[in-house]
Protein backbone atom coordinates (compact mmCIF):
# COMPACT_ATOMS: atom_id res chain seq x y z
CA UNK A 1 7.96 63.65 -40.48
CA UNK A 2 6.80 67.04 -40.87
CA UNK A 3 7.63 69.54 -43.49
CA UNK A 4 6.49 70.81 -46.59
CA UNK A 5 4.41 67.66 -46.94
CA UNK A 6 2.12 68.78 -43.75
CA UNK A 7 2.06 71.85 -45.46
CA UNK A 8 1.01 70.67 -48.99
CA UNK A 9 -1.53 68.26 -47.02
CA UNK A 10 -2.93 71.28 -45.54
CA UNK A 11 -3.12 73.62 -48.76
CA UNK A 12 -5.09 69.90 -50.46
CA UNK A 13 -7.98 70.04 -47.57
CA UNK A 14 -8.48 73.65 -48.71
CA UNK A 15 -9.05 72.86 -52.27
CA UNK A 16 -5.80 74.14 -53.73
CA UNK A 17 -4.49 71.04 -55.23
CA UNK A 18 -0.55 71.77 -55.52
CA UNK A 19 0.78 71.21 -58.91
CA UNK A 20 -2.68 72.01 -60.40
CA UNK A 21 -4.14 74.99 -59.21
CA UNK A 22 -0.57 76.58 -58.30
CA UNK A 23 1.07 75.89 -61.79
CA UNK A 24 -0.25 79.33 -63.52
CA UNK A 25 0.93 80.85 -60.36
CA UNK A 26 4.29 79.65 -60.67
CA UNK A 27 4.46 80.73 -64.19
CA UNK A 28 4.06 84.31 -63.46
CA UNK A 29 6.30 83.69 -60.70
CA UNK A 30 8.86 82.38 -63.13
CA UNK A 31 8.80 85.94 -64.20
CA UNK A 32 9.71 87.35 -61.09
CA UNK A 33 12.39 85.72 -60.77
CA UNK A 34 13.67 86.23 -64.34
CA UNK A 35 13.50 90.32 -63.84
CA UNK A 36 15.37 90.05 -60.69
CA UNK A 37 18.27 88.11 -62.39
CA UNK A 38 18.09 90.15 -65.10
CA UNK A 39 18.55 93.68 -62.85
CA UNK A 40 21.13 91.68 -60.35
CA UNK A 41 23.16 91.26 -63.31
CA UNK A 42 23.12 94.73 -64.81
CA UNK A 43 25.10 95.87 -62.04
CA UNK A 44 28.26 93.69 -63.67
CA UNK A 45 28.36 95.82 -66.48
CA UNK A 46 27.50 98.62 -64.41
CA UNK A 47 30.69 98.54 -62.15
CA UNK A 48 33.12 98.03 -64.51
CA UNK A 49 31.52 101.50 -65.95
CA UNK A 50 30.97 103.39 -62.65
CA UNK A 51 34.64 101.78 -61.89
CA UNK A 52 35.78 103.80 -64.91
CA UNK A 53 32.97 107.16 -64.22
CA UNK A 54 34.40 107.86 -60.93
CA UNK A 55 38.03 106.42 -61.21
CA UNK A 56 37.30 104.09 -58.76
CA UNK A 57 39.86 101.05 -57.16
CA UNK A 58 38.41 97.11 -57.18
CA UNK A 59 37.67 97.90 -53.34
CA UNK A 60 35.35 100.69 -53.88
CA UNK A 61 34.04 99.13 -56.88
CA UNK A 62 32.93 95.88 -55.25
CA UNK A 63 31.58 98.24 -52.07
CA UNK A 64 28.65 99.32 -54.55
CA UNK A 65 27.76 95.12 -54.82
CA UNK A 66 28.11 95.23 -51.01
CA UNK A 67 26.18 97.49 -50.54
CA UNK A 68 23.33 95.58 -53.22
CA UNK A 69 23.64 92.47 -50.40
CA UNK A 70 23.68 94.49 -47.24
CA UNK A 71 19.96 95.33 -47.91
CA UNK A 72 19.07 91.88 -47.80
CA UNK A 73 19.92 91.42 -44.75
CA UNK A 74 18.37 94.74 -43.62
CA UNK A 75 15.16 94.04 -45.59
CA UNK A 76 14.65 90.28 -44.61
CA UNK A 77 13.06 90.47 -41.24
CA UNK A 78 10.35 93.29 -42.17
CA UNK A 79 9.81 91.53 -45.49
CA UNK A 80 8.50 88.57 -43.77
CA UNK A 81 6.58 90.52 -41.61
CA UNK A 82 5.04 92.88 -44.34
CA UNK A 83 4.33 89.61 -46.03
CA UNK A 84 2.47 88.15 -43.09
CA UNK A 85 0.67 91.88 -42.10
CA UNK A 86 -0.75 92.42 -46.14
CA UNK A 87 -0.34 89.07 -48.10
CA UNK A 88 1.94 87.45 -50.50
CA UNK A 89 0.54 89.23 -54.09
CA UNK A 90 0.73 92.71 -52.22
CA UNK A 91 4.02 92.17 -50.95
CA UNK A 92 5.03 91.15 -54.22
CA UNK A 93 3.74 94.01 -55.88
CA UNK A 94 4.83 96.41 -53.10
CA UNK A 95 8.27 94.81 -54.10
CA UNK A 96 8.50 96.14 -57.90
CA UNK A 97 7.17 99.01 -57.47
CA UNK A 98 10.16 99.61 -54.79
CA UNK A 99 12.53 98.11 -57.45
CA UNK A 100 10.96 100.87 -59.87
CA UNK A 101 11.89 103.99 -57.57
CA UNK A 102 15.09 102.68 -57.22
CA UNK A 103 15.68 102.19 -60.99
CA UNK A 104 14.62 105.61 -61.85
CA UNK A 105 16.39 106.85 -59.09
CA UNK A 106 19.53 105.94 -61.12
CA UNK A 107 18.40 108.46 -63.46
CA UNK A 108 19.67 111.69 -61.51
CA UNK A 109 22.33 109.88 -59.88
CA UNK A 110 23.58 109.81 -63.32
CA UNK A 111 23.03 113.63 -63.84
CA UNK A 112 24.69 114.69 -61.10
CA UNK A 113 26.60 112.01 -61.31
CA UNK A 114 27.27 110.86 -57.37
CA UNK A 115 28.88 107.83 -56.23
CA UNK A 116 27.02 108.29 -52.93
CA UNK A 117 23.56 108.60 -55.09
CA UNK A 118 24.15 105.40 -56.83
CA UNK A 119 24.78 103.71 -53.63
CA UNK A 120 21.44 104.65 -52.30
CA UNK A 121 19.38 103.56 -55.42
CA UNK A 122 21.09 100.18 -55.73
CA UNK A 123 20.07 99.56 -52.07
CA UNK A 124 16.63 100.75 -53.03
CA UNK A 125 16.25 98.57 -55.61
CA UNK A 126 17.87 95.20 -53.75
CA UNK A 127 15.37 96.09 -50.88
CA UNK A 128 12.77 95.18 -53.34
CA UNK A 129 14.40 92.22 -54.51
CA UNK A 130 14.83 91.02 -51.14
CA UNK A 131 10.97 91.20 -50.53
CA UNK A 132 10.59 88.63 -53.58
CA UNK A 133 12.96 86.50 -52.82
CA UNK A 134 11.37 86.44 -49.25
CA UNK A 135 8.05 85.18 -50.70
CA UNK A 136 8.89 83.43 -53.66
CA UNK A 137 11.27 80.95 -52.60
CA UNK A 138 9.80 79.52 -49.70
CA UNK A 139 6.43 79.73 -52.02
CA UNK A 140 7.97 77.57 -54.93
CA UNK A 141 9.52 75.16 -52.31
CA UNK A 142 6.45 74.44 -50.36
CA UNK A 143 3.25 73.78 -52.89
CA UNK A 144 4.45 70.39 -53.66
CA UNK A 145 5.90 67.36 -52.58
CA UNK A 146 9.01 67.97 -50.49
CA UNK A 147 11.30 65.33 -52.11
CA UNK A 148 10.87 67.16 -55.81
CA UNK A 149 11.49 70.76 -53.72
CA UNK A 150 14.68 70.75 -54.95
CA UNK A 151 14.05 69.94 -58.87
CA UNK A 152 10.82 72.19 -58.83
CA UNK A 153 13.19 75.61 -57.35
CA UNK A 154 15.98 74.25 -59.50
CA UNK A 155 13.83 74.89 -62.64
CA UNK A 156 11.76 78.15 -61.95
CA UNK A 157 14.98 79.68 -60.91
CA UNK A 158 16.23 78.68 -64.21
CA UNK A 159 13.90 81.25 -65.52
CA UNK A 160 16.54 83.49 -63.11
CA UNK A 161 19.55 82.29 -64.75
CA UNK A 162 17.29 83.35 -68.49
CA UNK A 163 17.12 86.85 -66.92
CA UNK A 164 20.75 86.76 -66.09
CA UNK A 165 21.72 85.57 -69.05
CA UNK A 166 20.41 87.96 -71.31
CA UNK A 167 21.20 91.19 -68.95
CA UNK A 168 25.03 91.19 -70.14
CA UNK A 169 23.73 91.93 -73.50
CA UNK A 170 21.62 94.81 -72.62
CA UNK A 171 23.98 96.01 -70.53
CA UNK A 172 26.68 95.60 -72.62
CA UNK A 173 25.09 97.09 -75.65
CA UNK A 174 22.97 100.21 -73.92
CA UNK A 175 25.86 100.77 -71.13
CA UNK A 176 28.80 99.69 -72.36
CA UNK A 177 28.21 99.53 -75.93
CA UNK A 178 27.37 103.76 -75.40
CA UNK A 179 29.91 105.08 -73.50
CA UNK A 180 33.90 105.61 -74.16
CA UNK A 181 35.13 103.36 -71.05
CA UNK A 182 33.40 100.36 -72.48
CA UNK A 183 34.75 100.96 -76.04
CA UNK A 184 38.44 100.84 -75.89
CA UNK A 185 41.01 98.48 -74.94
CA UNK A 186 43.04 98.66 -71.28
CA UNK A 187 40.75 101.19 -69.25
CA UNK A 188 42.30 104.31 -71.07
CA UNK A 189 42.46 107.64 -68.69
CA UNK A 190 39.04 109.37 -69.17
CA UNK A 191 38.50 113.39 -69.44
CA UNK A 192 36.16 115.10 -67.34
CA UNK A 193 33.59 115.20 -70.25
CA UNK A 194 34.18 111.73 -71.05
CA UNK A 195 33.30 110.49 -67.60
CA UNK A 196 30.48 112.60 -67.44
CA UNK A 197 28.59 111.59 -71.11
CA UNK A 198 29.25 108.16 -69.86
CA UNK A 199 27.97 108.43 -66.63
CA UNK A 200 24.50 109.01 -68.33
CA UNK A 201 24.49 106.48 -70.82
CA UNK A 202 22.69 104.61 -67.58
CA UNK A 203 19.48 106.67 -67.84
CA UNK A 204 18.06 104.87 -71.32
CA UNK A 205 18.39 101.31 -69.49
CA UNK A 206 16.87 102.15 -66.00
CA UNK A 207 14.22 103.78 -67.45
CA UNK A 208 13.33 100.86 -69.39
CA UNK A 209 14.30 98.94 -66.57
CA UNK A 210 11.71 100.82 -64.50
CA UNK A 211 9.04 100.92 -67.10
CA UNK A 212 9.04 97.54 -67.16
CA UNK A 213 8.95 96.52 -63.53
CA UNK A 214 5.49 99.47 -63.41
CA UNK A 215 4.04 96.98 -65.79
CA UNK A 216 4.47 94.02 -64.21
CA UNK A 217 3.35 95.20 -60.90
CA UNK A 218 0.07 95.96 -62.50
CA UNK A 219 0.18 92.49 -63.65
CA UNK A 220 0.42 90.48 -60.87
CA UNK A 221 -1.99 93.68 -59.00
CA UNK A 222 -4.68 91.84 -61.58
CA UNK A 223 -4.15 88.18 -61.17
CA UNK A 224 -5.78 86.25 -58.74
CA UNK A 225 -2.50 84.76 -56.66
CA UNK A 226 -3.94 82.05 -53.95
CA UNK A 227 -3.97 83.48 -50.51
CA UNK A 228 -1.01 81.37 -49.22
CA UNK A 229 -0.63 83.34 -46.39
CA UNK A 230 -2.88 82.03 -43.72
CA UNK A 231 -2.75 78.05 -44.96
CA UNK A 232 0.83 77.88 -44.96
CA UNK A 233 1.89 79.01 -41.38
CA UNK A 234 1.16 76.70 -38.15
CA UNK A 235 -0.30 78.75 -34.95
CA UNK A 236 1.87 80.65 -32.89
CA UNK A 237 1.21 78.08 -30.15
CA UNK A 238 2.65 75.07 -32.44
CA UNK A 239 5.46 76.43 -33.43
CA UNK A 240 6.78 77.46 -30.02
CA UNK A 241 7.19 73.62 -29.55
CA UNK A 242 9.91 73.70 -31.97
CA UNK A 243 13.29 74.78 -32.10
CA UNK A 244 15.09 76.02 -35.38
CA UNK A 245 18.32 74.80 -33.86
CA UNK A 246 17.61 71.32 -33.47
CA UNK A 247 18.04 70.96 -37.40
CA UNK A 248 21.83 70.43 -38.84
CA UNK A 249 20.64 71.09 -42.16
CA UNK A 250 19.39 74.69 -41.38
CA UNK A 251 22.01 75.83 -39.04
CA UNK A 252 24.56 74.85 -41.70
CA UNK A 253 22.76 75.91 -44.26
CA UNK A 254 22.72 79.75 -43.33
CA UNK A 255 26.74 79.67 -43.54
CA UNK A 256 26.53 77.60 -47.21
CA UNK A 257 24.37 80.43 -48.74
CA UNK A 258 26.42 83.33 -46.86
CA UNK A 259 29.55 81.85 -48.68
CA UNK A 260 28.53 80.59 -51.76
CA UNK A 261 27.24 84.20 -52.51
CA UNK A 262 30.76 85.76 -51.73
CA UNK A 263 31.65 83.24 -54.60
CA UNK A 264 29.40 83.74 -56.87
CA UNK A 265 29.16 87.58 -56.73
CA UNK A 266 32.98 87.27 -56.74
CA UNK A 267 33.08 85.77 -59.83
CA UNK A 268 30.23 87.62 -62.19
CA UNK A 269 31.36 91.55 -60.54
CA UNK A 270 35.26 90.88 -61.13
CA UNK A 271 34.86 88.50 -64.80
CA UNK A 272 34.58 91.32 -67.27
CA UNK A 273 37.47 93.31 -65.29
CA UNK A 274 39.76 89.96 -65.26
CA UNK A 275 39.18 88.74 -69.18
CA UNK A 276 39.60 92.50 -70.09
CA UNK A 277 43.59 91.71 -68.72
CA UNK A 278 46.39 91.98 -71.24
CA UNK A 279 47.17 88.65 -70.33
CA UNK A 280 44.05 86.58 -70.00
CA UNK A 281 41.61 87.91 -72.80
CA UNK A 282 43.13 91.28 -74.13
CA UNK A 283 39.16 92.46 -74.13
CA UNK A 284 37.13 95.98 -73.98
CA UNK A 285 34.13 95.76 -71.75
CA UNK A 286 31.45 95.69 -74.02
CA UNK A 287 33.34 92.59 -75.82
CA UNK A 288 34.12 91.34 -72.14
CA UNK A 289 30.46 91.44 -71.91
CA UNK A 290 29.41 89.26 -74.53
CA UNK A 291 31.52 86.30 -72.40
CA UNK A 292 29.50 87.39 -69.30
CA UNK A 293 26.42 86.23 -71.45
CA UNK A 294 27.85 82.60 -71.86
CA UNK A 295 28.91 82.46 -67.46
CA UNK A 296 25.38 83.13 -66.89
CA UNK A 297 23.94 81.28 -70.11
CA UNK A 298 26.18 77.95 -68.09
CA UNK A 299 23.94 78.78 -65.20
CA UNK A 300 20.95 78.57 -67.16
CA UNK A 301 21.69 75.18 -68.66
CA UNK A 302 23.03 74.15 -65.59
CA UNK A 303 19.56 74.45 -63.70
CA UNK A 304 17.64 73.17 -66.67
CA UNK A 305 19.68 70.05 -66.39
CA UNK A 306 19.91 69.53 -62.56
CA UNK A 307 16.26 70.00 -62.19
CA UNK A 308 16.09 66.97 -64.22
CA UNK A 309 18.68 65.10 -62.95
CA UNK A 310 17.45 65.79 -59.22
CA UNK A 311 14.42 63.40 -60.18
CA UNK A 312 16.50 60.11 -59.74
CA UNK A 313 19.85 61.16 -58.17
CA UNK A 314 20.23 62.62 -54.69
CA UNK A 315 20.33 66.85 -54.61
CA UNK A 316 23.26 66.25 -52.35
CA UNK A 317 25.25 64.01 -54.45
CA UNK A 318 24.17 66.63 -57.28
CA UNK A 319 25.49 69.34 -54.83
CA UNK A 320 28.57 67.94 -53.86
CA UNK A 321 29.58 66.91 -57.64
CA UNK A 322 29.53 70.82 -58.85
CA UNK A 323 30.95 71.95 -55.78
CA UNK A 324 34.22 69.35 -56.17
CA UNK A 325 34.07 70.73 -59.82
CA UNK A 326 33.59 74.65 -59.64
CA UNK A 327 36.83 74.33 -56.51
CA UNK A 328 38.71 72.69 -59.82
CA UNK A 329 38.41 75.10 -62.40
CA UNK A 330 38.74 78.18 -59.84
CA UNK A 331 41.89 76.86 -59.49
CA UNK A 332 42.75 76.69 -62.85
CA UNK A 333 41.29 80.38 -63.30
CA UNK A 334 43.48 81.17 -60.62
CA UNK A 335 47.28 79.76 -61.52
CA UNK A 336 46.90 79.82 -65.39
CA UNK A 337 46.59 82.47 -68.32
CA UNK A 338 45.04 83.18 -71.65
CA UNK A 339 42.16 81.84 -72.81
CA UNK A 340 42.45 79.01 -70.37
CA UNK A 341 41.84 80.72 -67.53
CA UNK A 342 39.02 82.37 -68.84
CA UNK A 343 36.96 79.70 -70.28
CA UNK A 344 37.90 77.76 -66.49
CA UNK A 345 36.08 81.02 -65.39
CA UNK A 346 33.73 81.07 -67.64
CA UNK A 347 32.82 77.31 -67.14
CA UNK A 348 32.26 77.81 -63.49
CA UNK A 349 28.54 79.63 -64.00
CA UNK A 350 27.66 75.94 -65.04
CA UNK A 351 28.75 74.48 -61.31
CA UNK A 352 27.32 77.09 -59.44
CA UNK A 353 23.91 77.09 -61.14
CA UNK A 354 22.50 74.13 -59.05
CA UNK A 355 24.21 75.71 -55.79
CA UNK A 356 21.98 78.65 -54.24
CA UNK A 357 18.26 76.50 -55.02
CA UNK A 358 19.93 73.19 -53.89
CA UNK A 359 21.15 74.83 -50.44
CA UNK A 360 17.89 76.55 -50.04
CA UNK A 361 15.66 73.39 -50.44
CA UNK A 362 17.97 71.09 -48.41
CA UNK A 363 18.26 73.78 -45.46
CA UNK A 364 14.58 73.96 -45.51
CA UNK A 365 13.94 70.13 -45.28
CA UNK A 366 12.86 68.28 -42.52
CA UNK A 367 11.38 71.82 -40.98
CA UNK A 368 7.75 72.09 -40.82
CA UNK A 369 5.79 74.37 -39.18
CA UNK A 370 9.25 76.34 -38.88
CA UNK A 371 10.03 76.22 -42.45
CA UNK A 372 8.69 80.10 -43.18
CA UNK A 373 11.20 81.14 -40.41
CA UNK A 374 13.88 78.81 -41.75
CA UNK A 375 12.98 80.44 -44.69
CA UNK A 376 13.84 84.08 -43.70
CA UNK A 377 17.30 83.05 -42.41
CA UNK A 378 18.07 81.42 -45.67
CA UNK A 379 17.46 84.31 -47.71
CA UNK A 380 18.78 87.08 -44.96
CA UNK A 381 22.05 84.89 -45.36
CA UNK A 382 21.97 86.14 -49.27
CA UNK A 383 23.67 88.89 -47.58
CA UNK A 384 27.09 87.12 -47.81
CA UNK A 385 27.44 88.82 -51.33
CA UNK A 386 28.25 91.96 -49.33
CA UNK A 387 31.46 90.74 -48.89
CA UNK A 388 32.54 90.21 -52.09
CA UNK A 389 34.30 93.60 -51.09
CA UNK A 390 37.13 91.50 -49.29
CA UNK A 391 37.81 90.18 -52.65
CA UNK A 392 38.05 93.79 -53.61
CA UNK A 393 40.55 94.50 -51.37
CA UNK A 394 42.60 91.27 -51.89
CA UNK A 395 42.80 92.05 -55.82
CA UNK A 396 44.05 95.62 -54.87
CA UNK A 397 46.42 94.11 -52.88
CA UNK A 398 47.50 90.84 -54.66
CA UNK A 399 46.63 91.09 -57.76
CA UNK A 400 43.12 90.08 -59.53
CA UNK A 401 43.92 86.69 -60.86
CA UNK A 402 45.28 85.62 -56.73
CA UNK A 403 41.86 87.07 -55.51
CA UNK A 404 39.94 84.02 -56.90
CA UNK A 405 41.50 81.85 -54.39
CA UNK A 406 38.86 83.27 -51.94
CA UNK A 407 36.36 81.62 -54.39
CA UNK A 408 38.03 78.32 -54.49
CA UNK A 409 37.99 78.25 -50.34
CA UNK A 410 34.11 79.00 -50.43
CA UNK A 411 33.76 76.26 -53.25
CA UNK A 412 35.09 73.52 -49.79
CA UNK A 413 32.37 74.96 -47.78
CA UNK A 414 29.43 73.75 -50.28
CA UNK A 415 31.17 70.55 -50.71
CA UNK A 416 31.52 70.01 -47.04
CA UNK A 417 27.68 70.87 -46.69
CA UNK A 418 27.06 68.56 -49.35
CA UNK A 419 28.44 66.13 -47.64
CA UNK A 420 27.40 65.90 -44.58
CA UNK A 421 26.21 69.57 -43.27
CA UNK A 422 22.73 68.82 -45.41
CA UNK A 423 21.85 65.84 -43.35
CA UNK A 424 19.21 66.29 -41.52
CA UNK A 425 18.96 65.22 -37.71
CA UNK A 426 16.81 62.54 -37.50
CA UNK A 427 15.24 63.41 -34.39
CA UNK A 428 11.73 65.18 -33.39
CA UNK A 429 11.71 68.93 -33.11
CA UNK A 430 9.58 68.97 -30.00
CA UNK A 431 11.53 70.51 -27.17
C-alpha cells in the first residue's frame, strides 16, 4: 500500500538512507520540539499570574490559551505553503525567530501592562510554533518505516514532554516565585502597585526565553538539514488521483486531535488554579507549580515508555488503554477531594502523553502521496485547545472541580478512535 514507505523508498534512491543519514537531523529536531514544550507550558504559570495582574475570571483567563490555539489554525495553511515556497530548515528558522519577536514582545506588554498586548504576543509566538509543528511532525513520521511511525514520534516528542516538564520550574521560580500573587495562599486582593511590580516580573523570563530561541535559529541557520522538500511530495498530477476523504483514519483523526487538545489544555491551564483550592491542595502558585512539574514529568515518562512498548503491541491497543484510563481518574479528579483528587489529576499527564503522537501517526497511515496534506489538517486541528475557554466558562459557572467533566467526555472520543475510528479503510485511494 502506499504511505510513508513509498516515501522512505523514494528518499533511499536519493541516497538519504532513513535512520542513518536523518538521525543527527532528528536530534536537533528533538530540540525543537523540547523549546516549544517548554514555552507552551510557561503560559500555565503565566495565567494563573496575568489571572491575578488584571483581576481576571477563569473565562477570560482561559481566552488568553484560546487565543495561543486559534493561531494554529490561522497559521497552518500558509505554514505549509511557506514550507513548500523556501524549504524545511528556512521555515524552521523563520519559525524561532517569529517565536523570538513574540517573546520579547511580552516585554512592554508587561510595562504597560495590557491584557490586549499580551494577547497579541502569545499569538505571535504560537504562530511560530505552529510553523514547526507543521514541518516537524510530518518530518519525524515519514523518514522511516511506517509501522515504527508511531514509536519513533512517540520518543522525539518525549524530548517535548522534557521541555514541558522543566518549564513549571522556571516559571514557577522567575514568575511566580517573584511576584506577590504567586507567594501567598488563596489569591489575596492585590493593590494597584502590587499588580503592577508583578506584571513585570515576566520581562527576566521572555528575555531569556527570546535569547535563547535567537541562538538556536542561528543553529539550525548553520547545519546542513537534508532538502526534504522536493523528495517527499508526489506531483501535483498524482495526487489529484487521490482523495483525503476516502481514509477513516484521517477524517476521524482531525476530530481526535481537536478534542484531545481541549483536554489536555484543560487540564495543565486550570491544575495550578484547582490544587491551589482550600479543599483539594490548600497551595500558593509557585508551590502549585512544583506539582505542575510532576503532570508534565508523567508525560515525559509516559512517551519514553510507549515508544517502547509500541515496538511489539499495537499503537491502538496502546491508545485505547490510556484513553479508558485518563476517562477514570478525571472522574475521580472530578467527584473527590484532597489530595486524592489531585494526584488523580496529576496522574493523568501519564495517559495523555502517548495521545497527541499516537493520533497523529495513526491519522497519517495508510496516506501516501497525500500524507503532507493529511499532515496540515492534523496539526490545523491543534486548534481545538482554543476552546479550552468553554471550560472557562463552565468553571465560572459550576464550579472548577464540575468543569473537568468536559475532560472526561473528550477522554470517550480517543477511546472510540482507538477503537475503531483509527482503522484504516482498506481500499485504494484512486478515485
Amino acid at each position: 500500500m502506499a504511505g510513508p514507505v513509498t516515501t522512505s523508498t523514494r528518499l533511499a534512491a536519493q541516497g538519504h538512507e532513513p535512520g542513518a543519514s536523518y538521525r543527527p537531523a532528528l536530534t536537533l529536531l528533538a530540540s525543537l520540539f523540547f523549546m516549544w514544550g517548554f514555552i507552551t507550558v510557561i503560559n500555565n504559570t503565566l495565567l494563573p499570574h496575568l489571572k491575578s495582574v488584571f483581576e481576571l475570571s477563569y473565562r477570560q483567563t482561559t481566552l488568553l490559551e484560546s487565543v495561543w490555539f486559534i493561531a494554529y489554525f490561522f497559521a497552518s495553511i500558509p505554514s505549509a505553503k511557506l514550507i513548500e515556497r523556501i524549504g524545511y530548515r528556512r521555515s524552521m528558522v523563520t519559525g524561532l525567530v517569529i517565536m523570538a519577536a513574540g517573546a520579547l514582545l511580552m516585554i512592554p506588554a508587561a510595562r504597560i501592562p495590557s491584557y490586549g498586548v499580551v494577547m497579541v504576543a502569545l499569538f505571535v509566538i504560537a504562530s511560530g510554533i505552529t510553523l514547526l509543528q507543521v514541518a516537524a511532525n510530518p518530518y519525524v513520521a515519514v523518514i522511516g518505516p511506517a509501522e515504527s511511525a508511531p514509536a519513533r514520534l512517540n520518543l522525539v516528542q518525549a524530548f517535548n514532554s522534557m521541555g514541558t516538564t522543566l518549564a513549571p520550574l522556571f516559571g514557577g521560580y522567575l514568575i511566580l516565585g517573584r511576584s506577590v500573587s504567586g507567594t501567598q495562599l488563596g489569591g489575596a486582593t492585590l493593590t494597584q502597585a502590587q499588580r503592577l511590580a508583578d506584571a513585570q516580573s515576566v520581562q527576566l523570563p521572555y528575555l531569556l526565553v527570546a535569547a535563547t530561541l535567537a541562538v538556536l535559529a542561528v543553529i539550525i541557520a548553520r547545519y546542513p538539514l537534508p532538502a526534504m522538500g522536493a523528495a517527499s511530495r508526489a506531483a501535483a498530477e498524482e495526487r489529484r488521483h487521490h482523495s483525503l476523504w476516502r481514509h477513516r483514519n484521517l477524517v476521524l483523526g482531525v476530530p481526535a486531535i481537536f478534542i484531545y487538545l481541549i483536554a489536555e489544555i484543560g487540564v495543565s491551564n486550570l491544575f495550578i488554579s484547582f490544587v491551589s483550592q482550600p479543599d483539594i491542595g490548600n497551595l500558593s502558585h509557585e508551590q502549585a507549580s512544583h506539582y505542575l512539574f510532576l503532570l508534565w514529568g508523567g508525560m515525559m515518562v509516559g512517551r519514553f515508555v510507549g515508544s517502547s512498548v509500541m515496538r511489539s503491541v499495537a499503537a491502538e491497543h496502546v491508545l485505547a488503554f490510556a484513553s479508558a484510563a485518563a476517562c477514570a481518574v478525571m472522574l475521580v479528579a472530578t467527584f473527590a477531594h484532597g489530595p486524592v483528587a489531585m494526584w488523580a489529576l496529576i496522574s493523568v499527564g501519564l495517559f495523555h502523553s502517548i495521545m497527541f503522537p499516537t493520533i497523529f501517526t495513526l491519522g497519517i497511515r495508510g496516506l501516501g502521496p497525500l500524507t503532507e496534506e493529511g499532515s496540515g489538517l492534523l496539526v490545523m486541528a491543534i486548534a481545538g485547545g482554543a476552546l479550552v475557554v468553554v471550560q472557562g466558562w463552565l468553571a465560572d459557572r459550576y464550579g472548577l472541580q464540575w468543569s473537568f467533566l468536559l475532560t472526561a467526555a473528550c477522554e470517550l472520543y480517543t477511546l472510540f478512535y482507538a477503537l475503531w475510528g483509527c482503522r484504516t479503510t482498506g481500499t485504494d485511494t484512486a478515485r
